[in-house]
Structures are given as C-alpha cells and as structure tokens.
N, C-alpha and C. Protein backbone atom coordinates (compact mmCIF):
# COMPACT_ATOMS: atom_id res chain seq x y z
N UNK A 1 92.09 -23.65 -9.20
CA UNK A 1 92.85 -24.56 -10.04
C UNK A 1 94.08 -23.82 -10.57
N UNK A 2 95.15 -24.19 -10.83
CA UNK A 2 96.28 -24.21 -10.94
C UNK A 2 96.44 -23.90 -12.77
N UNK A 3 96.76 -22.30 -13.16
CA UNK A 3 97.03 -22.47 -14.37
C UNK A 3 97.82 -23.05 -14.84
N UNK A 4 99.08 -23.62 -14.76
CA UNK A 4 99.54 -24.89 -15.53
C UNK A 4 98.48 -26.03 -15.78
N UNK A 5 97.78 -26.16 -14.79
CA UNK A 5 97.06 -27.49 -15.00
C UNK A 5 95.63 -27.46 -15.83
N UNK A 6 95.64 -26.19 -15.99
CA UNK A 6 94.69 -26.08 -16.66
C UNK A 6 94.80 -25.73 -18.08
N UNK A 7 96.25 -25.02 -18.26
CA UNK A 7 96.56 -25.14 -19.57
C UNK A 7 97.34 -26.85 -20.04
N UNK A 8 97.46 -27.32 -19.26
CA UNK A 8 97.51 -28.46 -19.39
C UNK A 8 96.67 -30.04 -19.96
N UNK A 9 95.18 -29.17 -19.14
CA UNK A 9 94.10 -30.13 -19.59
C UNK A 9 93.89 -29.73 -20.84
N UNK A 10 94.05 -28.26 -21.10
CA UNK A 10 93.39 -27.27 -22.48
C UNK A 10 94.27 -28.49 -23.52
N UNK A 11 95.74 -28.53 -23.31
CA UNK A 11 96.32 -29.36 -24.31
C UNK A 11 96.50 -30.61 -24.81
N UNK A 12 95.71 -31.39 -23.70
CA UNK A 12 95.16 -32.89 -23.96
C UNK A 12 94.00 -32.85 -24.56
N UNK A 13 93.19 -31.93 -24.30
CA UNK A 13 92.11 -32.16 -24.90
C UNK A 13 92.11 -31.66 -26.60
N UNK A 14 93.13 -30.80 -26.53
CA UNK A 14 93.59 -30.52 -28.33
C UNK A 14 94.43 -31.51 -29.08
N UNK A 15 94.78 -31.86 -28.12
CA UNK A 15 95.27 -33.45 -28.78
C UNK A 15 94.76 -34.65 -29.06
N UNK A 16 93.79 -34.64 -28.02
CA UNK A 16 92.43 -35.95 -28.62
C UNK A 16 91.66 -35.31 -29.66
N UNK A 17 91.13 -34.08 -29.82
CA UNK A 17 90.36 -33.34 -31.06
C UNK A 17 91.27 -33.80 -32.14
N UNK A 18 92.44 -33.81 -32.24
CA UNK A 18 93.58 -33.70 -33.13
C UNK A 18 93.84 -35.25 -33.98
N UNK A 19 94.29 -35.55 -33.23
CA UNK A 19 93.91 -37.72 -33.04
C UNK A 19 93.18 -37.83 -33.63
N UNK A 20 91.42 -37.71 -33.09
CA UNK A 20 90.85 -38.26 -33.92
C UNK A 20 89.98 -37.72 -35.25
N UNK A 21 90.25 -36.53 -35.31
CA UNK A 21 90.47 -36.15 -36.59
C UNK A 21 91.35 -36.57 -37.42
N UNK A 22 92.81 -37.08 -37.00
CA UNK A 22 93.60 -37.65 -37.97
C UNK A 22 93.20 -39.08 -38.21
N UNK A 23 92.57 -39.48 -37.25
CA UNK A 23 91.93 -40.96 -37.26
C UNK A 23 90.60 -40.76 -38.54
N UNK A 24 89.61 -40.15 -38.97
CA UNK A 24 88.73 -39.90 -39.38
C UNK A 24 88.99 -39.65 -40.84
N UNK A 25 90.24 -38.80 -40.82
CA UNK A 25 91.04 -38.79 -42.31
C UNK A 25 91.35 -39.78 -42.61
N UNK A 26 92.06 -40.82 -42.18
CA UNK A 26 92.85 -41.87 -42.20
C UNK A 26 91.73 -42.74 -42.73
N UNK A 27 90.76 -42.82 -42.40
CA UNK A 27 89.85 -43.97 -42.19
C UNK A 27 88.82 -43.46 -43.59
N UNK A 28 88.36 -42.24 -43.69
CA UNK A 28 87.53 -41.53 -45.31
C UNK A 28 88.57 -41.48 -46.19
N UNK A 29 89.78 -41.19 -45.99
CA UNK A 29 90.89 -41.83 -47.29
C UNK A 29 90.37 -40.25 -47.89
N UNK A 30 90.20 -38.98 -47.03
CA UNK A 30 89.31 -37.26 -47.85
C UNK A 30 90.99 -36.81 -47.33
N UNK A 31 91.75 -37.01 -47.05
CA UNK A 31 93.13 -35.53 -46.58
C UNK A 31 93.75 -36.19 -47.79
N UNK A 32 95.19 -35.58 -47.69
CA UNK A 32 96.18 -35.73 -48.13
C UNK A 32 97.30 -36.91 -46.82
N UNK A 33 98.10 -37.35 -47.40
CA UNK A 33 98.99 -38.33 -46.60
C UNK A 33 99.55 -37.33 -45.28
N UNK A 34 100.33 -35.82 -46.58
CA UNK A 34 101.19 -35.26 -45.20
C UNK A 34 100.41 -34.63 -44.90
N UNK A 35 99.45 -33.96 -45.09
CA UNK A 35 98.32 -33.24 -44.07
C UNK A 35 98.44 -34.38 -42.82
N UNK A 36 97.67 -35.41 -43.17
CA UNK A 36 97.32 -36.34 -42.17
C UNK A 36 98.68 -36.81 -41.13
N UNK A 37 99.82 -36.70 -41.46
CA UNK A 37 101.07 -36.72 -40.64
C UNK A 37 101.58 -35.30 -40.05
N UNK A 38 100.97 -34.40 -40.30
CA UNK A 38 101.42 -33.25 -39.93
C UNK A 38 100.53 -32.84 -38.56
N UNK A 39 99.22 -33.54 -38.68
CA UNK A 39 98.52 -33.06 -37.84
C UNK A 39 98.56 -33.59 -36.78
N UNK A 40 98.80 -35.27 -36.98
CA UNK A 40 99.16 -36.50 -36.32
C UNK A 40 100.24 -36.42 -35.32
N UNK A 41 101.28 -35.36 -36.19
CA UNK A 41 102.39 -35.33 -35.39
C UNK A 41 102.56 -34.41 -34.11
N UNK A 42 101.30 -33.14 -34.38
CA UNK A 42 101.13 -31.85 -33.64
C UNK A 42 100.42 -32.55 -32.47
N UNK A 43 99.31 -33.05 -33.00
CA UNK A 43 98.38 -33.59 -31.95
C UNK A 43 99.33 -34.76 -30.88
N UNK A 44 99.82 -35.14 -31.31
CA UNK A 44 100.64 -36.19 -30.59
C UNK A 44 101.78 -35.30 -29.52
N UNK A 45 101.97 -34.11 -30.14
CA UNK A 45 102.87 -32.87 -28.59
C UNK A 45 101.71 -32.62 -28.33
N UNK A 46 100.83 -31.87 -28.47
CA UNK A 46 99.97 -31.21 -27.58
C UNK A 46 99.53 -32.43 -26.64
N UNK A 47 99.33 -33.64 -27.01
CA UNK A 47 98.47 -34.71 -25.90
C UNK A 47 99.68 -34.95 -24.92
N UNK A 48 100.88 -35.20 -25.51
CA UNK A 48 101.82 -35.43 -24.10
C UNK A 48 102.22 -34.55 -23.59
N UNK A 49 102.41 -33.46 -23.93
CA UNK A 49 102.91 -32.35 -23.48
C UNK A 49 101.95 -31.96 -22.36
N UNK A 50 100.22 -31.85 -22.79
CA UNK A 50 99.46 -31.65 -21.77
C UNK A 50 99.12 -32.51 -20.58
N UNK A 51 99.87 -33.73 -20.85
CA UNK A 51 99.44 -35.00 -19.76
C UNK A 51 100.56 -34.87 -19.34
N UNK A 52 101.59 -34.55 -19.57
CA UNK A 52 103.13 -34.32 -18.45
C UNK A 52 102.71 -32.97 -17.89
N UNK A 53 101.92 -31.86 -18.28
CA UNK A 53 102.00 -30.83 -17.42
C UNK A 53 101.00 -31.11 -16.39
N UNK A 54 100.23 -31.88 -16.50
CA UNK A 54 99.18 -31.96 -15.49
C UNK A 54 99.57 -33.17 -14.34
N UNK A 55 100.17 -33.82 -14.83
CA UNK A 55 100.74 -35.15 -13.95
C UNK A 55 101.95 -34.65 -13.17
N UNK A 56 102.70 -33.46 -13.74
CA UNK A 56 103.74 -33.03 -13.02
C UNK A 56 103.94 -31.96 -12.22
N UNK A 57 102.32 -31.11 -12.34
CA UNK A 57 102.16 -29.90 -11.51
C UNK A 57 101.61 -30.50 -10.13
N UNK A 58 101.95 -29.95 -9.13
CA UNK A 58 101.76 -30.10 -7.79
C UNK A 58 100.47 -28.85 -7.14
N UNK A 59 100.02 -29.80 -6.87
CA UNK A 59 98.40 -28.56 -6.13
C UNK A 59 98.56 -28.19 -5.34
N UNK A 60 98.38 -26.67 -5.24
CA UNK A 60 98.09 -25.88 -4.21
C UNK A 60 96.97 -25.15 -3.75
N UNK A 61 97.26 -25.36 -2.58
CA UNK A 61 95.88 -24.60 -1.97
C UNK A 61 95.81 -22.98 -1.31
C-alpha cells in the first residue's frame, strides 16, 4: 500500500473521530462554543484533506 494513501486513510479517519466528537459536544451542551468550532474546524481538514489524498493517489504495483 501506498504511503500517501495510507496517511491518507490515517486522516479521514481523524476526522470522523473529530466530527463526531464535535457532534457529541454539540448535542451534551459539556464543551465550550469555541472549543466545539475549533475542533469542528480541524476535523473538517483532516477529513478532506485525507479523502483528496486517497482519491487522488494513483496505485502502484
């Protein structure tokens, strides 16, 4: 497997951890507002960032 693509998956998947942890705050009303936008906002690069590196790396064999 292709280290881009694998640091790639690494960063979607820190971005769904991220999500719905900000989802979980959001919803127990337990963070702070900008906590909850700060994290919201990180998690939201790491998920696209990791789904453009994996959709845009080409496999080799």
């Amino acid at each position: 497997m292709n280290l881009k693509r694998t640091f790639g998956a690494i960063l979607t998947v820190l971005g769904i951890v991220g999500l719905i942890y900000t989802g979980y705050g959001v919803i127990q009303h337990s963070m702070h507002a900008t906590t909850l936008i700060v994290v919201g906002i990180i998690s939201l690069l790491f998920f696209f960032s990791g789904i453009s590196l994996v959709r845009t790396t080409a496999d080799q064999s």
